[in-house]
PDB file of N, CA and C in Angstrom:
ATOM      1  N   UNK A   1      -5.290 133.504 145.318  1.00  0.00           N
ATOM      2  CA  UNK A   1      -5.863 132.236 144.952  1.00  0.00           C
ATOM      3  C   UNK A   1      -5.349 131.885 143.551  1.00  0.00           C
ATOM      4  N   UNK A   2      -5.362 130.794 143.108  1.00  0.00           N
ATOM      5  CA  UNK A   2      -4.889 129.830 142.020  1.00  0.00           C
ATOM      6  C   UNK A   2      -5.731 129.018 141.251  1.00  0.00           C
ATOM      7  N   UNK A   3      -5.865 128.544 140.475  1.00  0.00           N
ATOM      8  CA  UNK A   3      -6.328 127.491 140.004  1.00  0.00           C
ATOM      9  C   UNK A   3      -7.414 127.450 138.743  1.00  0.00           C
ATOM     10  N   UNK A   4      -8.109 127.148 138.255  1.00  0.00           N
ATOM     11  CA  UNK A   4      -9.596 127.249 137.575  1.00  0.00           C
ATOM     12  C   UNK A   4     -10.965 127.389 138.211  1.00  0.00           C
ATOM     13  N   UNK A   5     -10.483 128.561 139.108  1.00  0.00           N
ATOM     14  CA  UNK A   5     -11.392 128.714 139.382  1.00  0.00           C
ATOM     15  C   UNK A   5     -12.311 130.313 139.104  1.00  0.00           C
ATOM     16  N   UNK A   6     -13.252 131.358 140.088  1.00  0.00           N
ATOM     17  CA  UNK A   6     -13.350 132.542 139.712  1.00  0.00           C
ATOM     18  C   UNK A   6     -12.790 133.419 140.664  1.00  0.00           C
ATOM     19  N   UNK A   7     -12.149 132.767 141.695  1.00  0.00           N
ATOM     20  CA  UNK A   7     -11.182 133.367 142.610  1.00  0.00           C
ATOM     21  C   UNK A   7      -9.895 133.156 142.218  1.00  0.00           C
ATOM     22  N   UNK A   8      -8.976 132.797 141.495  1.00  0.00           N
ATOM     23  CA  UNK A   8      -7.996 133.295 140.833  1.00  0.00           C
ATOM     24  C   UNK A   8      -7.728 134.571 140.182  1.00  0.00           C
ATOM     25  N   UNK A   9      -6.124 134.706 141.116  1.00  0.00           N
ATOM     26  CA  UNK A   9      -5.919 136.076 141.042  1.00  0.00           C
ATOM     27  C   UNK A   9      -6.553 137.223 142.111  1.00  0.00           C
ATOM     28  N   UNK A  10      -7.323 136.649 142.710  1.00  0.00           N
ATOM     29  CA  UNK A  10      -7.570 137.626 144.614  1.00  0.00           C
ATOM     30  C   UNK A  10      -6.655 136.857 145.217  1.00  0.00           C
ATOM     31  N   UNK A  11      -6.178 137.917 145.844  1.00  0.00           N
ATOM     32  CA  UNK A  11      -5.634 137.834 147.112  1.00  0.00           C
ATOM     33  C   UNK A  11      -6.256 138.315 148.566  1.00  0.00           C
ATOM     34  N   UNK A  12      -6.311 137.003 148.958  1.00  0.00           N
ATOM     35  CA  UNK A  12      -7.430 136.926 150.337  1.00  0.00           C
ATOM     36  C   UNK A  12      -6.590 136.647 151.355  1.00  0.00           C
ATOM     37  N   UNK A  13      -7.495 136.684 152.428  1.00  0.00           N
ATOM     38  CA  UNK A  13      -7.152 136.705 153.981  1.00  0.00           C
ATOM     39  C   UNK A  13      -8.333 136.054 154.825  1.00  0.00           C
ATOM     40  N   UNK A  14      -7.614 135.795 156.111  1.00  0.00           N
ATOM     41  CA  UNK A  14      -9.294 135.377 157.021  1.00  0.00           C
ATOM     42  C   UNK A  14      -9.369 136.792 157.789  1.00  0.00           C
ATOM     43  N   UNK A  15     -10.909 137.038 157.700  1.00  0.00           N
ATOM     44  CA  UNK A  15     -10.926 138.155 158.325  1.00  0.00           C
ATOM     45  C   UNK A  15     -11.090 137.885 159.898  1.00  0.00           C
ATOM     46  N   UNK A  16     -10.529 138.834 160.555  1.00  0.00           N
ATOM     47  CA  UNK A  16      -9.790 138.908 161.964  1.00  0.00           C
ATOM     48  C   UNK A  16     -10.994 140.027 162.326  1.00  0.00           C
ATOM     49  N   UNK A  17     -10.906 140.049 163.677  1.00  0.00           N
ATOM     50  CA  UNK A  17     -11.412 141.117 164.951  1.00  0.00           C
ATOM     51  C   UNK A  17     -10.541 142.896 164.295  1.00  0.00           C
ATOM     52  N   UNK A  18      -9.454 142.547 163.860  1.00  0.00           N
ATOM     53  CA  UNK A  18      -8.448 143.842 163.767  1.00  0.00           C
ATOM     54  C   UNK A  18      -8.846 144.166 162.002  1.00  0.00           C
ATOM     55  N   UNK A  19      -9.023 142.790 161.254  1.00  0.00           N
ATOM     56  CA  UNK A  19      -9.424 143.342 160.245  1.00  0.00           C
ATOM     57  C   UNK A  19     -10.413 143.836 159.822  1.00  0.00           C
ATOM     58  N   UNK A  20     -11.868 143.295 160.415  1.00  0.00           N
ATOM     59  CA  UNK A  20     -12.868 143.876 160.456  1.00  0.00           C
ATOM     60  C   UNK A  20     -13.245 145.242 161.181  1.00  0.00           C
ATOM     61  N   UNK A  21     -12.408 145.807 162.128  1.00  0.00           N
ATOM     62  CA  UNK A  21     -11.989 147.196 162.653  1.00  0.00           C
ATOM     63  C   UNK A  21     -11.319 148.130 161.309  1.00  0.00           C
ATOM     64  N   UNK A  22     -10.656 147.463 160.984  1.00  0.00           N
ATOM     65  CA  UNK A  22     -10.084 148.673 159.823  1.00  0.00           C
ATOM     66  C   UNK A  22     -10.817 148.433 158.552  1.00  0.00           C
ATOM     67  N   UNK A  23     -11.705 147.483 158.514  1.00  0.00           N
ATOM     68  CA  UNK A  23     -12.900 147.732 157.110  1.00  0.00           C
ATOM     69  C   UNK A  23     -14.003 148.628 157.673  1.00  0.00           C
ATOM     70  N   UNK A  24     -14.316 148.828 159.226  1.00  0.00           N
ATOM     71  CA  UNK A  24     -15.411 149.747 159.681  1.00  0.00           C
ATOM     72  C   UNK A  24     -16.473 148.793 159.691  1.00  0.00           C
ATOM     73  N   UNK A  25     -16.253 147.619 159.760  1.00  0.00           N
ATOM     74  CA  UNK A  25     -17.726 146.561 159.539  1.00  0.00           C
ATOM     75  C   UNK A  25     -18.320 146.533 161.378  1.00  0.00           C
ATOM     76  N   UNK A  26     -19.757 146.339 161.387  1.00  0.00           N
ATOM     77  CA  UNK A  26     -20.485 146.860 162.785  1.00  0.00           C
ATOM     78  C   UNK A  26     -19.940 145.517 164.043  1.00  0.00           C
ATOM     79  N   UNK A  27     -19.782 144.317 163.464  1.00  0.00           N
ATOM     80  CA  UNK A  27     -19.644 143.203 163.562  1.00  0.00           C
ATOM     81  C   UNK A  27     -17.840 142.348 163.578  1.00  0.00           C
ATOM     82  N   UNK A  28     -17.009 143.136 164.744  1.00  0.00           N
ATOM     83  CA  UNK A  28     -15.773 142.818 164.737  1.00  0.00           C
ATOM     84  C   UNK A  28     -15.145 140.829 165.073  1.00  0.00           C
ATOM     85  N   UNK A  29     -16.515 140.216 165.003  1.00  0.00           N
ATOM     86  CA  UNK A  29     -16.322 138.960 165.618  1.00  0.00           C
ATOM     87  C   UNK A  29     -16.956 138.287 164.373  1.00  0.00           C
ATOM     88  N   UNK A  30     -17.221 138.697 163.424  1.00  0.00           N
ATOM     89  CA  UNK A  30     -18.077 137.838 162.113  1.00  0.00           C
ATOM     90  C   UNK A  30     -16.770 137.259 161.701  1.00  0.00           C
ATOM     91  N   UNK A  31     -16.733 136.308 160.646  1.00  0.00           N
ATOM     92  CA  UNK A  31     -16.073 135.295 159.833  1.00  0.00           C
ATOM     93  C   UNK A  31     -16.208 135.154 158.540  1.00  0.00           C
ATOM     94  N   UNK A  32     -15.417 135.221 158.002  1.00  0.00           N
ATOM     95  CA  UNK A  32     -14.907 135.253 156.478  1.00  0.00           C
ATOM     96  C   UNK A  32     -13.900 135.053 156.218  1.00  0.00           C
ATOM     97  N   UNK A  33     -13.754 135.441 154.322  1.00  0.00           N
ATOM     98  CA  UNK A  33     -12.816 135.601 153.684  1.00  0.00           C
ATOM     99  C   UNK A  33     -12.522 137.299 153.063  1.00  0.00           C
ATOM    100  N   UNK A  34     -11.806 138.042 153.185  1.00  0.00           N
ATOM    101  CA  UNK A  34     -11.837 139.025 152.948  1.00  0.00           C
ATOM    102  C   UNK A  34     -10.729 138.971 151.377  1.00  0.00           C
ATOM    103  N   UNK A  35     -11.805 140.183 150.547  1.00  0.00           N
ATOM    104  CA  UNK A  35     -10.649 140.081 149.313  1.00  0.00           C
ATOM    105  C   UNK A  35      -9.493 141.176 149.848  1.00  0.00           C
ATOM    106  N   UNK A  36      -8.556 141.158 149.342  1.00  0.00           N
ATOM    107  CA  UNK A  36      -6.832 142.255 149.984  1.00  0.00           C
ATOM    108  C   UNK A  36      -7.041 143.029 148.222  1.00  0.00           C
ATOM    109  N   UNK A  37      -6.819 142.140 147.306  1.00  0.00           N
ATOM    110  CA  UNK A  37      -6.911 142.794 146.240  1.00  0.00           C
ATOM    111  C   UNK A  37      -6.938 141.583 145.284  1.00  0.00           C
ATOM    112  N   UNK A  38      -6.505 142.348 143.976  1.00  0.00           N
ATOM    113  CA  UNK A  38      -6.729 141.349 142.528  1.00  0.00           C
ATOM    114  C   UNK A  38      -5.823 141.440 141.354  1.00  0.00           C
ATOM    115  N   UNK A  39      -5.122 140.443 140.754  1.00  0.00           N
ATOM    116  CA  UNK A  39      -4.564 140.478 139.865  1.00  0.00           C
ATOM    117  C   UNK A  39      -5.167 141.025 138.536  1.00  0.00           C
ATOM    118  N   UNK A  40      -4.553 141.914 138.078  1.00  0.00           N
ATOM    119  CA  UNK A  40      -5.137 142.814 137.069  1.00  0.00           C
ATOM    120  C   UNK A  40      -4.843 141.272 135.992  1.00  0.00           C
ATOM    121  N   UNK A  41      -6.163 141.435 134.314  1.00  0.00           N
ATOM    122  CA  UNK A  41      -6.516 140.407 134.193  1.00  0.00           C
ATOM    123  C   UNK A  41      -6.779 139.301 134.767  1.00  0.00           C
ATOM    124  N   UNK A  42      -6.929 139.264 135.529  1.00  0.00           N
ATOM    125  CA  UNK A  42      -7.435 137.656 136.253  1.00  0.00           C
ATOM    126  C   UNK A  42      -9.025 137.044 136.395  1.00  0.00           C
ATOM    127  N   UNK A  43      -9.323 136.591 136.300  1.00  0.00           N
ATOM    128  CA  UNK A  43     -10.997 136.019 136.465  1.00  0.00           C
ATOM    129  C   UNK A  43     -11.414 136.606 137.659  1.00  0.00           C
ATOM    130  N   UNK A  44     -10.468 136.889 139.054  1.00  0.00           N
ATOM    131  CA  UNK A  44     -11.091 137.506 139.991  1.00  0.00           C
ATOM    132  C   UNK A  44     -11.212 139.245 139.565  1.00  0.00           C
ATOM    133  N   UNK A  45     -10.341 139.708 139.098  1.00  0.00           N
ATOM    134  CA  UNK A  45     -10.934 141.077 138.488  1.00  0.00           C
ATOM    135  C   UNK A  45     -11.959 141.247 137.446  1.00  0.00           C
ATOM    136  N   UNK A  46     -12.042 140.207 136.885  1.00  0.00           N
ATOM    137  CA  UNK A  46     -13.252 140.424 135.350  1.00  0.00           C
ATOM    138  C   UNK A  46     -14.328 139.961 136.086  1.00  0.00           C
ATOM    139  N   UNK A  47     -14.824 139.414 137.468  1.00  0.00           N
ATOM    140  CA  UNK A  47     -15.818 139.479 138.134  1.00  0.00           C
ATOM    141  C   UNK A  47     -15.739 140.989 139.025  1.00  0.00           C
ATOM    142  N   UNK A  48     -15.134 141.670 138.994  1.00  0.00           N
ATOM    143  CA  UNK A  48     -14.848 142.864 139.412  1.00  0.00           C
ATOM    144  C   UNK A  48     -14.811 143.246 141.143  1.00  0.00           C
ATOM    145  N   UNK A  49     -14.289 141.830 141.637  1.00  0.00           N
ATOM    146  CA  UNK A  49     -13.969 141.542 142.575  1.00  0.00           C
ATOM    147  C   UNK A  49     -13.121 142.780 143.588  1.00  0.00           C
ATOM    148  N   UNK A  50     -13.307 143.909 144.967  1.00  0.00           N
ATOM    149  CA  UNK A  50     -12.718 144.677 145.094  1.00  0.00           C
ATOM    150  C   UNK A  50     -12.239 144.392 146.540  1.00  0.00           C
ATOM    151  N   UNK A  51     -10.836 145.462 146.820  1.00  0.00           N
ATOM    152  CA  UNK A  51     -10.311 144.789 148.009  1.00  0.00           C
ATOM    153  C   UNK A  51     -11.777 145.518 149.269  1.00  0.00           C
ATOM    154  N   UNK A  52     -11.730 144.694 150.065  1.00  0.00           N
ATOM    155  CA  UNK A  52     -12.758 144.666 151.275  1.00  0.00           C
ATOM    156  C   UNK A  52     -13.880 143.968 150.856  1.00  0.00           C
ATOM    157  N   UNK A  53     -14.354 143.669 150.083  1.00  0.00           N
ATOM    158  CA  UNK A  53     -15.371 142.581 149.906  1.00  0.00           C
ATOM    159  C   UNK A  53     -15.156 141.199 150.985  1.00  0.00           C
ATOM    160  N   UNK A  54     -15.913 140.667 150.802  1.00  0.00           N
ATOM    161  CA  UNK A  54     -15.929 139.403 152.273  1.00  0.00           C
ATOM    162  C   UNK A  54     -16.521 138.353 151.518  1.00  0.00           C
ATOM    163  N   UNK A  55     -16.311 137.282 151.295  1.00  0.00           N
ATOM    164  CA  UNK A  55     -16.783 135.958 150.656  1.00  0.00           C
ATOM    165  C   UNK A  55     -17.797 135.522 152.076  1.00  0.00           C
ATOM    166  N   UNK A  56     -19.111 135.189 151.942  1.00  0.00           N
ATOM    167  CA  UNK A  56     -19.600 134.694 152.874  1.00  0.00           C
ATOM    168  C   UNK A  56     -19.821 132.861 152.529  1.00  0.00           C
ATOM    169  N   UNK A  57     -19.972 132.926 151.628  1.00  0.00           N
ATOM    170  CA  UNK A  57     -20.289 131.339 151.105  1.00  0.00           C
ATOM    171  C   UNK A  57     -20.381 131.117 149.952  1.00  0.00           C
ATOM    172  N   UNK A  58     -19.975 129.713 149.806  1.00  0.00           N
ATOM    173  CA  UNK A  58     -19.626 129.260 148.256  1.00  0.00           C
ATOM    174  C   UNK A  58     -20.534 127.849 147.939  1.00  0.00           C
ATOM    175  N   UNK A  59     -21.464 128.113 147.250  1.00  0.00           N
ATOM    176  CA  UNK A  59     -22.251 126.564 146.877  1.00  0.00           C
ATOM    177  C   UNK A  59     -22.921 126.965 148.472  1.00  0.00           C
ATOM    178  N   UNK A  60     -23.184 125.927 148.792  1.00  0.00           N
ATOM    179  CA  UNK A  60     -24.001 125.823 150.150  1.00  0.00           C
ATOM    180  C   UNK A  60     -23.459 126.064 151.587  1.00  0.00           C
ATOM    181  N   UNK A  61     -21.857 125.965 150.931  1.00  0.00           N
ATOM    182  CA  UNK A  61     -21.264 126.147 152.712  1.00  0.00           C
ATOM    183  C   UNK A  61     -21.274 127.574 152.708  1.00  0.00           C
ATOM    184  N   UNK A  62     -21.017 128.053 154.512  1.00  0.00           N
ATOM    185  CA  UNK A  62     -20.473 128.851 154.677  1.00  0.00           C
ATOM    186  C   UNK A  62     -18.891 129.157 154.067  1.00  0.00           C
ATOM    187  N   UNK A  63     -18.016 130.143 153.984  1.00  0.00           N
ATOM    188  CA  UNK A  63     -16.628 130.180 153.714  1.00  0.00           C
ATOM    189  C   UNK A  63     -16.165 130.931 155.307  1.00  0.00           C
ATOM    190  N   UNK A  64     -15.422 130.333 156.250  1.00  0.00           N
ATOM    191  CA  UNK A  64     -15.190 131.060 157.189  1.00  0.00           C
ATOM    192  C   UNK A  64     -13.822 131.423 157.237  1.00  0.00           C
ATOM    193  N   UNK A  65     -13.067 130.862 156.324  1.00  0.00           N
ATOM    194  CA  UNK A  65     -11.278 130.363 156.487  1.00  0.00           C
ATOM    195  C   UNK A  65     -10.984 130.247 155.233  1.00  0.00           C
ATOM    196  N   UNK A  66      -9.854 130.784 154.399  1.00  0.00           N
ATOM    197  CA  UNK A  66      -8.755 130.429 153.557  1.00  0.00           C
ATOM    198  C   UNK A  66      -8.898 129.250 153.227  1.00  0.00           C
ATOM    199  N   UNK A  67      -8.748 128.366 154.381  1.00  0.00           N
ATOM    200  CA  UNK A  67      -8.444 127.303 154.322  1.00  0.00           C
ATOM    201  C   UNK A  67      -9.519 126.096 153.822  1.00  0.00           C
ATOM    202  N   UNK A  68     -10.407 126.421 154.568  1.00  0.00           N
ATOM    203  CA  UNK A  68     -11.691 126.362 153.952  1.00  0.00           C
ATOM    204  C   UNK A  68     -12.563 126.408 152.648  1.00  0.00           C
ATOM    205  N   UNK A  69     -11.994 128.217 152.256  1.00  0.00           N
ATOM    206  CA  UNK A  69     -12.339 128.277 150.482  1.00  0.00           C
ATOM    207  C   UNK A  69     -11.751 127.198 149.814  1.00  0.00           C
ATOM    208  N   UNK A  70     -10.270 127.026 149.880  1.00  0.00           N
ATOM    209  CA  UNK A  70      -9.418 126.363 149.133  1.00  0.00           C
ATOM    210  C   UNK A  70      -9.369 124.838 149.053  1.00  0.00           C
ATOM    211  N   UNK A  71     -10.564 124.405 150.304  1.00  0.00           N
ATOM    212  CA  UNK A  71     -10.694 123.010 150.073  1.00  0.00           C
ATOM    213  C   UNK A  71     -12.394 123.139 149.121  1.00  0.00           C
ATOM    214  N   UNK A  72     -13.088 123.845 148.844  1.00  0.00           N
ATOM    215  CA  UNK A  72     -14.193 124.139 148.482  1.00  0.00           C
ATOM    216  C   UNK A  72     -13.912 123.932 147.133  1.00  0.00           C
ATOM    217  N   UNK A  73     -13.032 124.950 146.854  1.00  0.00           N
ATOM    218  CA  UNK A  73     -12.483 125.001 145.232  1.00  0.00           C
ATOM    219  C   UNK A  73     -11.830 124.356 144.695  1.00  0.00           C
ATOM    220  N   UNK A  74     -10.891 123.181 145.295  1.00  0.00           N
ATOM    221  CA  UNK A  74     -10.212 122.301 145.098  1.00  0.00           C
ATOM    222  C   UNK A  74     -11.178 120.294 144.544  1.00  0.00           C
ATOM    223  N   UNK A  75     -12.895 121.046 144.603  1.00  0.00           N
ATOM    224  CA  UNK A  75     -13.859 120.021 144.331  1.00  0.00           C
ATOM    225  C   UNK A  75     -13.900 120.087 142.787  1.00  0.00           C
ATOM    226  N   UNK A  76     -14.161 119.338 142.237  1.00  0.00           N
ATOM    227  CA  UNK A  76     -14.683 119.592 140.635  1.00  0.00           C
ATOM    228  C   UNK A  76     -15.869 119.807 140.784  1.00  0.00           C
ATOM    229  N   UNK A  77     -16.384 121.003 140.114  1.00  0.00           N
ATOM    230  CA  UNK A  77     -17.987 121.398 139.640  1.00  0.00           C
ATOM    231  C   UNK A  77     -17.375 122.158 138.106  1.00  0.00           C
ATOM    232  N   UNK A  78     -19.037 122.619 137.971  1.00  0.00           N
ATOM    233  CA  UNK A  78     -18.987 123.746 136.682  1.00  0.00           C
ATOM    234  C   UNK A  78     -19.695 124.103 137.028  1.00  0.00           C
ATOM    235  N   UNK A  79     -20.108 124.677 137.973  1.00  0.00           N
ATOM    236  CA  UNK A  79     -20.946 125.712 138.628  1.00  0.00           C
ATOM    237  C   UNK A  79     -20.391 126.749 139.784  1.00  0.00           C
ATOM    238  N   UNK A  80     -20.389 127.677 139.721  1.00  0.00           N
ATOM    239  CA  UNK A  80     -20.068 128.399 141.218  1.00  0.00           C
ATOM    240  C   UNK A  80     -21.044 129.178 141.447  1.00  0.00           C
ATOM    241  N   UNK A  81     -21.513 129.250 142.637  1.00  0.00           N
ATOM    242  CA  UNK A  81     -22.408 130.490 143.408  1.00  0.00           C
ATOM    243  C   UNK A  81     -21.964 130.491 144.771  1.00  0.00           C
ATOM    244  N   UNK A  82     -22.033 132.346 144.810  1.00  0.00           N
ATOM    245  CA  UNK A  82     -21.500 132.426 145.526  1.00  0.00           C
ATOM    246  C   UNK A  82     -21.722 133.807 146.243  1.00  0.00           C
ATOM    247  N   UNK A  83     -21.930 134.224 147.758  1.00  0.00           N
ATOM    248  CA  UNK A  83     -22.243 135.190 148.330  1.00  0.00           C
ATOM    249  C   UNK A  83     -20.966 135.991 148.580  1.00  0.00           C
ATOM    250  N   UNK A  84     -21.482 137.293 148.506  1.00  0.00           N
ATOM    251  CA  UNK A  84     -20.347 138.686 149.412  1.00  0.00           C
ATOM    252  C   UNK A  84     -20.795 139.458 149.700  1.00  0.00           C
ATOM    253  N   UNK A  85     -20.043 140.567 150.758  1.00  0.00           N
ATOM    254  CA  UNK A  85     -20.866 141.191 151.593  1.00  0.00           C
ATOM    255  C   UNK A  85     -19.253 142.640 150.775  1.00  0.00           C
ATOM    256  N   UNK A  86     -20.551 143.346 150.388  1.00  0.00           N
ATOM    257  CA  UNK A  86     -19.924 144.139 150.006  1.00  0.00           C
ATOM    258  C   UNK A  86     -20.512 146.055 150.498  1.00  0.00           C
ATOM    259  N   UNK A  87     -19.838 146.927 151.262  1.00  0.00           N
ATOM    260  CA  UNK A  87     -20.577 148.227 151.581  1.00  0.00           C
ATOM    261  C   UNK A  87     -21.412 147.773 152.327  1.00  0.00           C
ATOM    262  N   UNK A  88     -21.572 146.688 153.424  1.00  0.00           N
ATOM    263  CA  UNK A  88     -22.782 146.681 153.786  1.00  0.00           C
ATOM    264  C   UNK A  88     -23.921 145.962 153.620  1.00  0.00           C
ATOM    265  N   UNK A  89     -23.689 145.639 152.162  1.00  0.00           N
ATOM    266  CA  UNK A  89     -24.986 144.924 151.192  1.00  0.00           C
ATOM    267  C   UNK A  89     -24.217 143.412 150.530  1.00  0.00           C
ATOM    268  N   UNK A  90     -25.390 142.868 150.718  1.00  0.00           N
ATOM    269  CA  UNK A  90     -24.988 141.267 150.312  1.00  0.00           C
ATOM    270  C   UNK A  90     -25.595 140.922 149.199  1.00  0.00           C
ATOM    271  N   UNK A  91     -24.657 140.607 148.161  1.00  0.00           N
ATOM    272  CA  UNK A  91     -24.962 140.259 146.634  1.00  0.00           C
ATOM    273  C   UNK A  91     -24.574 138.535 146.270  1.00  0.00           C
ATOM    274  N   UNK A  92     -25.206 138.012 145.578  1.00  0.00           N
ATOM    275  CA  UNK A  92     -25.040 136.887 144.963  1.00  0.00           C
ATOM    276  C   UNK A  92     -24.960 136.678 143.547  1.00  0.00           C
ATOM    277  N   UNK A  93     -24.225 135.176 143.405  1.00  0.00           N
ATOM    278  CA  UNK A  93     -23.854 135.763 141.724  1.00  0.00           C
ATOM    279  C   UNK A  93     -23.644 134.270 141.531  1.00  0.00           C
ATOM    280  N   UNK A  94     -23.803 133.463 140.172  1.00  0.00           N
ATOM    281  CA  UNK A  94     -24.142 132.186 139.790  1.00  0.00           C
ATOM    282  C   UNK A  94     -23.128 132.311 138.668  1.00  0.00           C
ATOM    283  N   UNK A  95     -22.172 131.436 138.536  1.00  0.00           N
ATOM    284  CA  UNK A  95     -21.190 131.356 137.207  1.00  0.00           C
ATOM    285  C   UNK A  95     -20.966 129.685 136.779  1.00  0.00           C
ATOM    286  N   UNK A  96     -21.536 129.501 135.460  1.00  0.00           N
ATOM    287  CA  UNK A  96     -21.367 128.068 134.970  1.00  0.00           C
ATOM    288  C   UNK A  96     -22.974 127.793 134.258  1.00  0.00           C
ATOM    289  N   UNK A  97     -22.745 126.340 134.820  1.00  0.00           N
ATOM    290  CA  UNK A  97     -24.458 125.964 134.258  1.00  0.00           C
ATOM    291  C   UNK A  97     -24.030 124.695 134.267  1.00  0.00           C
TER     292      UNK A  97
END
C-alpha cells in the first residue's frame, strides 16, 4: 500500500480459500485483506502491523478486497479505525481525531 495513509508500506493480498489454509484460520471461505508483510520504517510497521494479520474493516465498512481497501483510503478523513483479526483474536485501534 501507498499513500498517507496507516497502511503504507504493508504489503497485502485478498485472502483466498488456499490462503486462509496456510494461515491455519478455522474459516477457509471468510474475506479479507491479509497483511504478506511491511516495509521496515513505514507507518504500517510503527503500527506494528505483522504478516498474517487480516484487515476486517475500516471506518464502518467491511474490507473484503484490495480493491476495496484502496478505494476506502483513497477518501479524505483524519481519522482511521480500524479492525484485525490477529491469532485468532480481534483488536481495534483508532488513529487521528
Amino acid at each position: 500500500m501507498s499513500g498517507r495513509n496507516p497502511f503504507s508500506g504493508a504489503v497485502v493480498g485478498n485472502l483466498s480459500p488456499a490462503v486462509a489454509e496456510e494461515l491455519g484460520l478455522d474459516d477457509p471461505m471468510q474475506k479479507g485483506v491479509v497483511v504478506f508483510d511491511t516495509e521496515p520504517g513505514s507507518p504500517a510497521a510503527s503500527l506494528n502491523l505483522r504478516s498474517g494479520d487480516i484487515l476486517r474493516s475500516l471506518g464502518a465498512e467491511p474490507v473484503e478486497s484490495v480493491d476495496q481497501l484502496q478505494q476506502i483510503l483513497n477518501r479524505p478523513t483524519n481519522r482511521w479505525t480500524f479492525r484485525l483479526l490477529r491469532g485468532g483474536r480481534e483488536f481495534s485501534m483508532t488513529l487521528g481525531g
